[in-house]
PDB file of N, CA and C in Angstrom:
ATOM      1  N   UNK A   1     -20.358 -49.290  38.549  1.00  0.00           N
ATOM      2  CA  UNK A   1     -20.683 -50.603  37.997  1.00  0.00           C
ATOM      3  C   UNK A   1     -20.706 -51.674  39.082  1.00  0.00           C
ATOM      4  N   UNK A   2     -21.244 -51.125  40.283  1.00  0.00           N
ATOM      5  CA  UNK A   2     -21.145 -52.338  41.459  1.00  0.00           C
ATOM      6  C   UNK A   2     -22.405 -52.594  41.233  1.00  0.00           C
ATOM      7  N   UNK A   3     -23.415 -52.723  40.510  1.00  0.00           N
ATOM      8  CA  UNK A   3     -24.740 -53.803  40.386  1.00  0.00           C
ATOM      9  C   UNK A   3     -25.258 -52.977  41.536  1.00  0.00           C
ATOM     10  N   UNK A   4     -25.275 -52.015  42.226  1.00  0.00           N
ATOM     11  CA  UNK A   4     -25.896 -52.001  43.393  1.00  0.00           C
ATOM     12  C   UNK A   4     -25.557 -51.858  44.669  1.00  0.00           C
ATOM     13  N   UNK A   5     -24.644 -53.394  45.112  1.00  0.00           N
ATOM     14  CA  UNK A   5     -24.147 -53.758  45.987  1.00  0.00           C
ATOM     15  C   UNK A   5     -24.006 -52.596  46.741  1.00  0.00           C
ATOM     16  N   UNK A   6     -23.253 -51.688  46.671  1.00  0.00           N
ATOM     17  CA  UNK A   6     -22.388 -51.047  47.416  1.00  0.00           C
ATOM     18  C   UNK A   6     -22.874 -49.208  47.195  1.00  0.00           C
ATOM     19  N   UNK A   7     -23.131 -48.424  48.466  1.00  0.00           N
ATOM     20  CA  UNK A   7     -23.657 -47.192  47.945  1.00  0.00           C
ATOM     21  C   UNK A   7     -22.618 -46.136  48.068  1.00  0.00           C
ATOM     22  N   UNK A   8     -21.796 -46.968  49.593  1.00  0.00           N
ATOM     23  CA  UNK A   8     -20.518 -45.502  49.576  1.00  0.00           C
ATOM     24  C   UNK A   8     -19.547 -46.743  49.744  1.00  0.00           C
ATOM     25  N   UNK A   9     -18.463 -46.208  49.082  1.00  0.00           N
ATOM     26  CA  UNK A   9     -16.860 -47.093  49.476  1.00  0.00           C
ATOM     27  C   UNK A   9     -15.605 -45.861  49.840  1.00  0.00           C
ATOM     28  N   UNK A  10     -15.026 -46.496  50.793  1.00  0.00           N
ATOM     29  CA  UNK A  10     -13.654 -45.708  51.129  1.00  0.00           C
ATOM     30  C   UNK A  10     -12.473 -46.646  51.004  1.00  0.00           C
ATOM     31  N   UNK A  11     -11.676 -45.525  50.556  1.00  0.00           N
ATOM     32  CA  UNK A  11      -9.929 -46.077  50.206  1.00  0.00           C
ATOM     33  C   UNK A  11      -9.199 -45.286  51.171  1.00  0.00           C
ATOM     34  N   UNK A  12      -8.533 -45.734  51.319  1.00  0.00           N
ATOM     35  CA  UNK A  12      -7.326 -45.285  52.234  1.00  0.00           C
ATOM     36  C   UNK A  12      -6.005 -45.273  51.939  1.00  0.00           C
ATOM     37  N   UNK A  13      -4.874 -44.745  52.173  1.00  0.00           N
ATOM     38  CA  UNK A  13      -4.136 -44.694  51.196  1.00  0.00           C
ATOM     39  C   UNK A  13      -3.356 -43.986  52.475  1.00  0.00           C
ATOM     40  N   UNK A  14      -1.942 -44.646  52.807  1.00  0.00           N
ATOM     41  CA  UNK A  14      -0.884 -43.918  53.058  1.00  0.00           C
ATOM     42  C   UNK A  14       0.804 -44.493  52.608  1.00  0.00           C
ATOM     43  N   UNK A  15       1.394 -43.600  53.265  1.00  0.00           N
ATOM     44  CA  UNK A  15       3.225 -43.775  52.787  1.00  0.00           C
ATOM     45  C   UNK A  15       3.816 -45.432  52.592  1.00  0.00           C
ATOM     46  N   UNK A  16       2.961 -46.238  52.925  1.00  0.00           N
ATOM     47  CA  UNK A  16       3.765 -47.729  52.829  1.00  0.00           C
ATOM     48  C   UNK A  16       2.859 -48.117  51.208  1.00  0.00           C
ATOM     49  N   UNK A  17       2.672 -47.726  50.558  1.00  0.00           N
ATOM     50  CA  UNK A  17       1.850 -47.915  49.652  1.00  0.00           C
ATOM     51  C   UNK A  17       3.162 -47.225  48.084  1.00  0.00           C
ATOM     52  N   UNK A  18       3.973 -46.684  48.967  1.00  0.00           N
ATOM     53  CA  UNK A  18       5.184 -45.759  47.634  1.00  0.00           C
ATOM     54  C   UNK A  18       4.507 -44.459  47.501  1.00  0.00           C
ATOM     55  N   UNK A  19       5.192 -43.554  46.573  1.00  0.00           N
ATOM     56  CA  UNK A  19       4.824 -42.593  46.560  1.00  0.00           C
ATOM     57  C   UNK A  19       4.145 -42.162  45.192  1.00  0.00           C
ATOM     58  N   UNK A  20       4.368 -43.560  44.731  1.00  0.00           N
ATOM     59  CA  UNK A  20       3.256 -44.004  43.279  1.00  0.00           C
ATOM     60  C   UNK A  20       2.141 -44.129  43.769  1.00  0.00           C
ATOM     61  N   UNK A  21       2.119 -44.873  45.078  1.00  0.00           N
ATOM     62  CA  UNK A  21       0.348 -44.901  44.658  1.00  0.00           C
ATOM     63  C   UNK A  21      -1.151 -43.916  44.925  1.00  0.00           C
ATOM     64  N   UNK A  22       0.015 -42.540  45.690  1.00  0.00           N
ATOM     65  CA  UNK A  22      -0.694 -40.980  45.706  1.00  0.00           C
ATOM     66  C   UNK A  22      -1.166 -41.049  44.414  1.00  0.00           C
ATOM     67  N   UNK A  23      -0.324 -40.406  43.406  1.00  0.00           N
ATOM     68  CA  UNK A  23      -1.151 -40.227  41.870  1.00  0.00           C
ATOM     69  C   UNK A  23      -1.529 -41.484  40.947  1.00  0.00           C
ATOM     70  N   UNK A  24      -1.737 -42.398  41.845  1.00  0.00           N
ATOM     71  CA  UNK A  24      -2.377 -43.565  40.674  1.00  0.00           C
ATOM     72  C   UNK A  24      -3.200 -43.640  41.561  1.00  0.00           C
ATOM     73  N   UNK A  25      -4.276 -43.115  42.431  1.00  0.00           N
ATOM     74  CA  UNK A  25      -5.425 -42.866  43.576  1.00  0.00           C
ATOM     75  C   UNK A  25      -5.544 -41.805  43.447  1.00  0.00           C
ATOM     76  N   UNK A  26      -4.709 -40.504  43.002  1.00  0.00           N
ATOM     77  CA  UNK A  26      -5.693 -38.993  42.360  1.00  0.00           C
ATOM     78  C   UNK A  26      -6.276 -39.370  40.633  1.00  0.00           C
ATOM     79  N   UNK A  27      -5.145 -40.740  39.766  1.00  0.00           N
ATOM     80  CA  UNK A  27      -5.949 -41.043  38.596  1.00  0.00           C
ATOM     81  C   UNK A  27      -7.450 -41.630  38.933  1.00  0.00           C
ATOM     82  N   UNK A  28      -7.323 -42.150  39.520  1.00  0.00           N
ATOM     83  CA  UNK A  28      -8.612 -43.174  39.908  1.00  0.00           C
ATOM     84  C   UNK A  28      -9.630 -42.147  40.287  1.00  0.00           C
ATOM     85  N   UNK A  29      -9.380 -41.170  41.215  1.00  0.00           N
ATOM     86  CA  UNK A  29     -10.462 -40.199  41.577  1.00  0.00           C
ATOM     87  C   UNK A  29     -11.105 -39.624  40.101  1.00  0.00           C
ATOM     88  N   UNK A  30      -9.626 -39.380  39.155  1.00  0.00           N
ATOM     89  CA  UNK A  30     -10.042 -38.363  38.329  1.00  0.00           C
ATOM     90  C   UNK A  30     -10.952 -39.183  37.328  1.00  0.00           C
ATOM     91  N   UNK A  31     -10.715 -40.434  37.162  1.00  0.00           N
ATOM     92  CA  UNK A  31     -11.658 -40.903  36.198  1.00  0.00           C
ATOM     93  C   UNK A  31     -13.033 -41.794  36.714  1.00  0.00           C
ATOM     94  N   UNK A  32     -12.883 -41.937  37.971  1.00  0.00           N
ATOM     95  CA  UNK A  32     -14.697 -42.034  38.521  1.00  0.00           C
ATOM     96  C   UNK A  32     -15.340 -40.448  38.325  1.00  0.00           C
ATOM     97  N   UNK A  33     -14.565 -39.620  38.713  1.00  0.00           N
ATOM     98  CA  UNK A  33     -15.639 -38.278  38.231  1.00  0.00           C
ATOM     99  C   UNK A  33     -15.680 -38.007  37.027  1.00  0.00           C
ATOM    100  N   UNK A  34     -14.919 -38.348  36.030  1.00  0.00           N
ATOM    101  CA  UNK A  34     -15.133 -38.120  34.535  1.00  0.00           C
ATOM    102  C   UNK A  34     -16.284 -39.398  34.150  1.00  0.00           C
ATOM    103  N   UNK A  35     -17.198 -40.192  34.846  1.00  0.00           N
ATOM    104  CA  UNK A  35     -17.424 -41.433  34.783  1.00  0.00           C
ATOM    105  C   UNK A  35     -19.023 -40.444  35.313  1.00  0.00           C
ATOM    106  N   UNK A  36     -18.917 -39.683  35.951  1.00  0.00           N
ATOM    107  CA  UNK A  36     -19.989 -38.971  37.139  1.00  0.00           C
ATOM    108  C   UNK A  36     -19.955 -39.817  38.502  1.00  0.00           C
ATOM    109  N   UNK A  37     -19.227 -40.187  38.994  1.00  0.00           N
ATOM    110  CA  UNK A  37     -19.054 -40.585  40.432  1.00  0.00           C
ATOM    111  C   UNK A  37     -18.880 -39.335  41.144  1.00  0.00           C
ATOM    112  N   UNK A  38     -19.595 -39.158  41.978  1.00  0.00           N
ATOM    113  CA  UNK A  38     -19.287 -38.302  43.133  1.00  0.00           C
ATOM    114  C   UNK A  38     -17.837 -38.811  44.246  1.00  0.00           C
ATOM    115  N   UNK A  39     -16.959 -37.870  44.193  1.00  0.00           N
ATOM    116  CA  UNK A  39     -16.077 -38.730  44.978  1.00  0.00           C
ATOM    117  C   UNK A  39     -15.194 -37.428  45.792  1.00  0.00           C
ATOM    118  N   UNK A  40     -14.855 -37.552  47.216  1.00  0.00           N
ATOM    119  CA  UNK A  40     -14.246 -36.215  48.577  1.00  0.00           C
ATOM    120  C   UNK A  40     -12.567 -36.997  48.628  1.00  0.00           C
ATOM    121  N   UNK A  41     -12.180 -36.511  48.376  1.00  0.00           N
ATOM    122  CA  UNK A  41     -10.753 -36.368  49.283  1.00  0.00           C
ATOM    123  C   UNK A  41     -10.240 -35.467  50.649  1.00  0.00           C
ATOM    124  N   UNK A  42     -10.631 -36.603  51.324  1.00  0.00           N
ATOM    125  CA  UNK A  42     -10.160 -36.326  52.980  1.00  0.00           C
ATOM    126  C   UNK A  42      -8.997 -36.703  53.069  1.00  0.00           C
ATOM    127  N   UNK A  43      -7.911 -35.609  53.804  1.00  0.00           N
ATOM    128  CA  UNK A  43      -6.663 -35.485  53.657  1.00  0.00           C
ATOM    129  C   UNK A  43      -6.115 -35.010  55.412  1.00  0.00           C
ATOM    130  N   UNK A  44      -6.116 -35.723  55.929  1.00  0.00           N
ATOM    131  CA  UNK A  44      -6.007 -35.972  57.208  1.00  0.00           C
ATOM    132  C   UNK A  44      -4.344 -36.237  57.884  1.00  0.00           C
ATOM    133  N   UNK A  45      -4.379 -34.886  58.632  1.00  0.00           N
ATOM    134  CA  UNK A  45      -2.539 -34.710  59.225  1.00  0.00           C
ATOM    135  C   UNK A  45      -2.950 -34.180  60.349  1.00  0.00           C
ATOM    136  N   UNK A  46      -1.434 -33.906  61.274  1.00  0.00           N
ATOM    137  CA  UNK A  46      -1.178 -33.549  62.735  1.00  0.00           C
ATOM    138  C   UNK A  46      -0.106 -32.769  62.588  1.00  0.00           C
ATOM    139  N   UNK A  47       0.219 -31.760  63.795  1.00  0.00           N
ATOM    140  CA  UNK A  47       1.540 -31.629  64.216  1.00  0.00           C
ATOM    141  C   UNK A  47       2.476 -32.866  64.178  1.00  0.00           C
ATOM    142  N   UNK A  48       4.153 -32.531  63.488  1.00  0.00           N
ATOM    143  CA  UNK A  48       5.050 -33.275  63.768  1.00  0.00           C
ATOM    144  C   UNK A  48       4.922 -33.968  65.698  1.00  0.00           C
ATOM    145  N   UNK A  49       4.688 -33.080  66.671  1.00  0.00           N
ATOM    146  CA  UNK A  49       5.097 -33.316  67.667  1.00  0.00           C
ATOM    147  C   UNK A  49       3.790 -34.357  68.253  1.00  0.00           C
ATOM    148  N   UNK A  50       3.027 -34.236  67.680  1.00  0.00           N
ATOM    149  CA  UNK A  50       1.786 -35.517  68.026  1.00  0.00           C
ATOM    150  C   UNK A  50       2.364 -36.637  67.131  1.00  0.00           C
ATOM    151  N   UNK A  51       2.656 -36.574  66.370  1.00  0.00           N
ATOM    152  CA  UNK A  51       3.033 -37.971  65.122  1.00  0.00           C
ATOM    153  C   UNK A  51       3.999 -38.537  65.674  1.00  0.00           C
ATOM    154  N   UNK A  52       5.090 -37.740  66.438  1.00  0.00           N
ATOM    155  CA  UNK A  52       6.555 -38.329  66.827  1.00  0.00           C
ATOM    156  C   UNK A  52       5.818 -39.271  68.688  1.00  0.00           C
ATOM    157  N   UNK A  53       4.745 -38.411  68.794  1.00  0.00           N
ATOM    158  CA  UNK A  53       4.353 -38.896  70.123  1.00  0.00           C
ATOM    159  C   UNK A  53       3.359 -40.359  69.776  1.00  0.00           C
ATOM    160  N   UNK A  54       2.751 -40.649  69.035  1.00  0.00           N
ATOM    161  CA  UNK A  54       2.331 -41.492  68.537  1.00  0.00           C
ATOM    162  C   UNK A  54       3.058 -42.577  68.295  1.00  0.00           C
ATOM    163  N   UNK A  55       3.980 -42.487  67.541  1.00  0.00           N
ATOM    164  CA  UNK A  55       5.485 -43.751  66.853  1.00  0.00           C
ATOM    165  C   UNK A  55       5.851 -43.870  68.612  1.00  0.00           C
ATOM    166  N   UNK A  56       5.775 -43.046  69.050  1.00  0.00           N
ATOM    167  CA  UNK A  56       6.944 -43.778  70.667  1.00  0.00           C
ATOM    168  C   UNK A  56       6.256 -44.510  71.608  1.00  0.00           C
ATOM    169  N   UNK A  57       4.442 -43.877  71.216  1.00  0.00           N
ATOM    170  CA  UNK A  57       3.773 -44.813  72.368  1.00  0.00           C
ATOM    171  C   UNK A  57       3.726 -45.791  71.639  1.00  0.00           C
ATOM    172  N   UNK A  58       3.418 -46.459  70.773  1.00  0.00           N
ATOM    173  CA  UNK A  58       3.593 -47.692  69.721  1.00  0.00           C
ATOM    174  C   UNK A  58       4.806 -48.220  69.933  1.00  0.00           C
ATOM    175  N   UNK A  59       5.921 -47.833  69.833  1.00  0.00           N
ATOM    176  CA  UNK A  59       7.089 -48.209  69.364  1.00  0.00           C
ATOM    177  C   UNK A  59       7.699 -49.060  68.286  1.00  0.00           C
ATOM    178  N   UNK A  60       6.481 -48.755  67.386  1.00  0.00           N
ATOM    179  CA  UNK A  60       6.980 -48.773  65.995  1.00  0.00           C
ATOM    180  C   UNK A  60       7.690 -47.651  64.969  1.00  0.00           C
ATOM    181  N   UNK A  61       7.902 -47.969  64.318  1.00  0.00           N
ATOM    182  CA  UNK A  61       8.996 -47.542  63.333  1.00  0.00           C
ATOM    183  C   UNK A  61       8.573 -46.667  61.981  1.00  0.00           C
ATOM    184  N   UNK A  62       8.830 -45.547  61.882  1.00  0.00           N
ATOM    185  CA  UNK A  62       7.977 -45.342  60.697  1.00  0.00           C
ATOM    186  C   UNK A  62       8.446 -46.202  59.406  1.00  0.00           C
ATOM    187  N   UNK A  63       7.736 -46.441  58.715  1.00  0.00           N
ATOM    188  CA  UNK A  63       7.839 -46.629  57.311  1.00  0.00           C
ATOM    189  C   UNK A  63       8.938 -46.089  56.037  1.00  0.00           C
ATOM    190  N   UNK A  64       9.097 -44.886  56.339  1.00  0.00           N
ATOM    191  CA  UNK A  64      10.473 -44.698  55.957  1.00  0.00           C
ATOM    192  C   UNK A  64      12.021 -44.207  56.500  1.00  0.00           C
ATOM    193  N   UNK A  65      11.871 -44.762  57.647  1.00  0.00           N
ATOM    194  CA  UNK A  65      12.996 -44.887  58.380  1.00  0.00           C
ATOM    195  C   UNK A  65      14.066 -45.783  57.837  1.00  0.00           C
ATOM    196  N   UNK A  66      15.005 -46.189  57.656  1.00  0.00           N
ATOM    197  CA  UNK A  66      15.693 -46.498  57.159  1.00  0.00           C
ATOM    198  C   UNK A  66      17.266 -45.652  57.166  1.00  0.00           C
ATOM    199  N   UNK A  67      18.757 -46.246  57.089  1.00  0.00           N
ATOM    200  CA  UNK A  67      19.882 -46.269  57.467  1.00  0.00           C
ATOM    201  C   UNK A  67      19.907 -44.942  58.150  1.00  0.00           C
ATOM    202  N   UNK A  68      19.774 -45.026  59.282  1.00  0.00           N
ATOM    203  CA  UNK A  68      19.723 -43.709  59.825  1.00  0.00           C
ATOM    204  C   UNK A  68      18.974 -42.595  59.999  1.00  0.00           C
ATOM    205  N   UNK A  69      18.081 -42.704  59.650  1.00  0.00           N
ATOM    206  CA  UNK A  69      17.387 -41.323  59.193  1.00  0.00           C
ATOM    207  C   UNK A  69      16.473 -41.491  60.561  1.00  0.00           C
ATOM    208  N   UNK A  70      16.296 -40.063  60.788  1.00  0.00           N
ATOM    209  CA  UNK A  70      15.206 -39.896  62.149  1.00  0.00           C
ATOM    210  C   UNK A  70      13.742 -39.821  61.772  1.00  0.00           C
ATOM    211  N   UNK A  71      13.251 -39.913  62.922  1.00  0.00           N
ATOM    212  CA  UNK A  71      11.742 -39.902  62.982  1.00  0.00           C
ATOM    213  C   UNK A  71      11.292 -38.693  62.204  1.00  0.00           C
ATOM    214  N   UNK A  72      11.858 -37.578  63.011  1.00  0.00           N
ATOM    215  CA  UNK A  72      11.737 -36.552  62.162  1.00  0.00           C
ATOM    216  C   UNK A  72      11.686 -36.281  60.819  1.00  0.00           C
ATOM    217  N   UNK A  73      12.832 -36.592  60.187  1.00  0.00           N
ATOM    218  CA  UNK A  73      13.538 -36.518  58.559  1.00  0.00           C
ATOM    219  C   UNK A  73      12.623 -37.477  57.752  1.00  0.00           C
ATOM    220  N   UNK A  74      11.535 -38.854  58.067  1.00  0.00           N
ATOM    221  CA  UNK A  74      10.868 -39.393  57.996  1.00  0.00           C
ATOM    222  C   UNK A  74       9.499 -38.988  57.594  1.00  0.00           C
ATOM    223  N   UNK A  75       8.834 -38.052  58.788  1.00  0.00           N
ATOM    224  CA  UNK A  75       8.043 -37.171  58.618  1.00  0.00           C
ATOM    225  C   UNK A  75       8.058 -36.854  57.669  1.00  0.00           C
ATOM    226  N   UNK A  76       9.122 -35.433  57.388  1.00  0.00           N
ATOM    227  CA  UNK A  76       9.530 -34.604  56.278  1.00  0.00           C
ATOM    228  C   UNK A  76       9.278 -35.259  55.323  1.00  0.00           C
ATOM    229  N   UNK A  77      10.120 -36.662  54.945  1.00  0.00           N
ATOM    230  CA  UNK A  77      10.337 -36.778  53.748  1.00  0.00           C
ATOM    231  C   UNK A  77       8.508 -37.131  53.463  1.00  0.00           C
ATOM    232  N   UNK A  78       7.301 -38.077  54.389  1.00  0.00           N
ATOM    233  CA  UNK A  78       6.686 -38.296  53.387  1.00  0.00           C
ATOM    234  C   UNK A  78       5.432 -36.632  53.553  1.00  0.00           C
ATOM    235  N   UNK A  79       5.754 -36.030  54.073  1.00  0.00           N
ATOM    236  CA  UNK A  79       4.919 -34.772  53.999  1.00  0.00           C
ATOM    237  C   UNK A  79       5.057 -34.432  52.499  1.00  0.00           C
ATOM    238  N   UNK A  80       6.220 -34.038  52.494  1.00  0.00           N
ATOM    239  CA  UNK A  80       6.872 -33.948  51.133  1.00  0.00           C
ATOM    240  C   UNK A  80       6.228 -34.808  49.757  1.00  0.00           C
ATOM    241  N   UNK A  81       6.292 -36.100  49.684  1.00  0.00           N
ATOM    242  CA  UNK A  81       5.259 -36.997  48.998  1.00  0.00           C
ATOM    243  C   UNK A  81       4.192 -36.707  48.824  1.00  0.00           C
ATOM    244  N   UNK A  82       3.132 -36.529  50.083  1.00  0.00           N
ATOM    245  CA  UNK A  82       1.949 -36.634  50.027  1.00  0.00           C
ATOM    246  C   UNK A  82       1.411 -34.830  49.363  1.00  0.00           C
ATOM    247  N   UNK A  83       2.528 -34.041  49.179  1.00  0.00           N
ATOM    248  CA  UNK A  83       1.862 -32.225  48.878  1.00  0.00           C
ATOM    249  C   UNK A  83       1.665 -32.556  46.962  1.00  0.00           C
TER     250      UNK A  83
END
């Protein structure tokens, strides 16, 4: 119902978003294709040991880091989320 405007759109979607808004973005997929939207889920990861190398050249923080928890355990937890 974009009038036109628009022929392809992308969403993006990662861990600072909660782990609500994975399945309220697989609802959304599911009801543009019940709608006939053509719509791909690209699901895009690395080795832990590139991701941990990434956060250090940045030296930012992941997103769910918090009282302690390592970079690592971080990882884990949103791998875990996103399966």
């Amino acid at each position: 119902s974009s009038d036109g405007r628009y022929d392809r759109v992308a969403l993006v979607s990662d861990i600072r978003g909660g782990s609500d808004s994975f399945s309220e973005l697989l609802d959304v997929i599911e009801k543009l294709k019940s709608e006939g939207t053509t719509c791909r889920l690209l699901y895009l990861s690395a080795n832990v040991e590139t991701i941990i190398k990434r956060y250090k050249e940045t030296r930012r923080t992941h997103p769910l880091m918090e009282d302690g928890i390592s970079l690592e355990q971080a990882i884990g937890m949103e791998r875990e989320i996103a399966e």
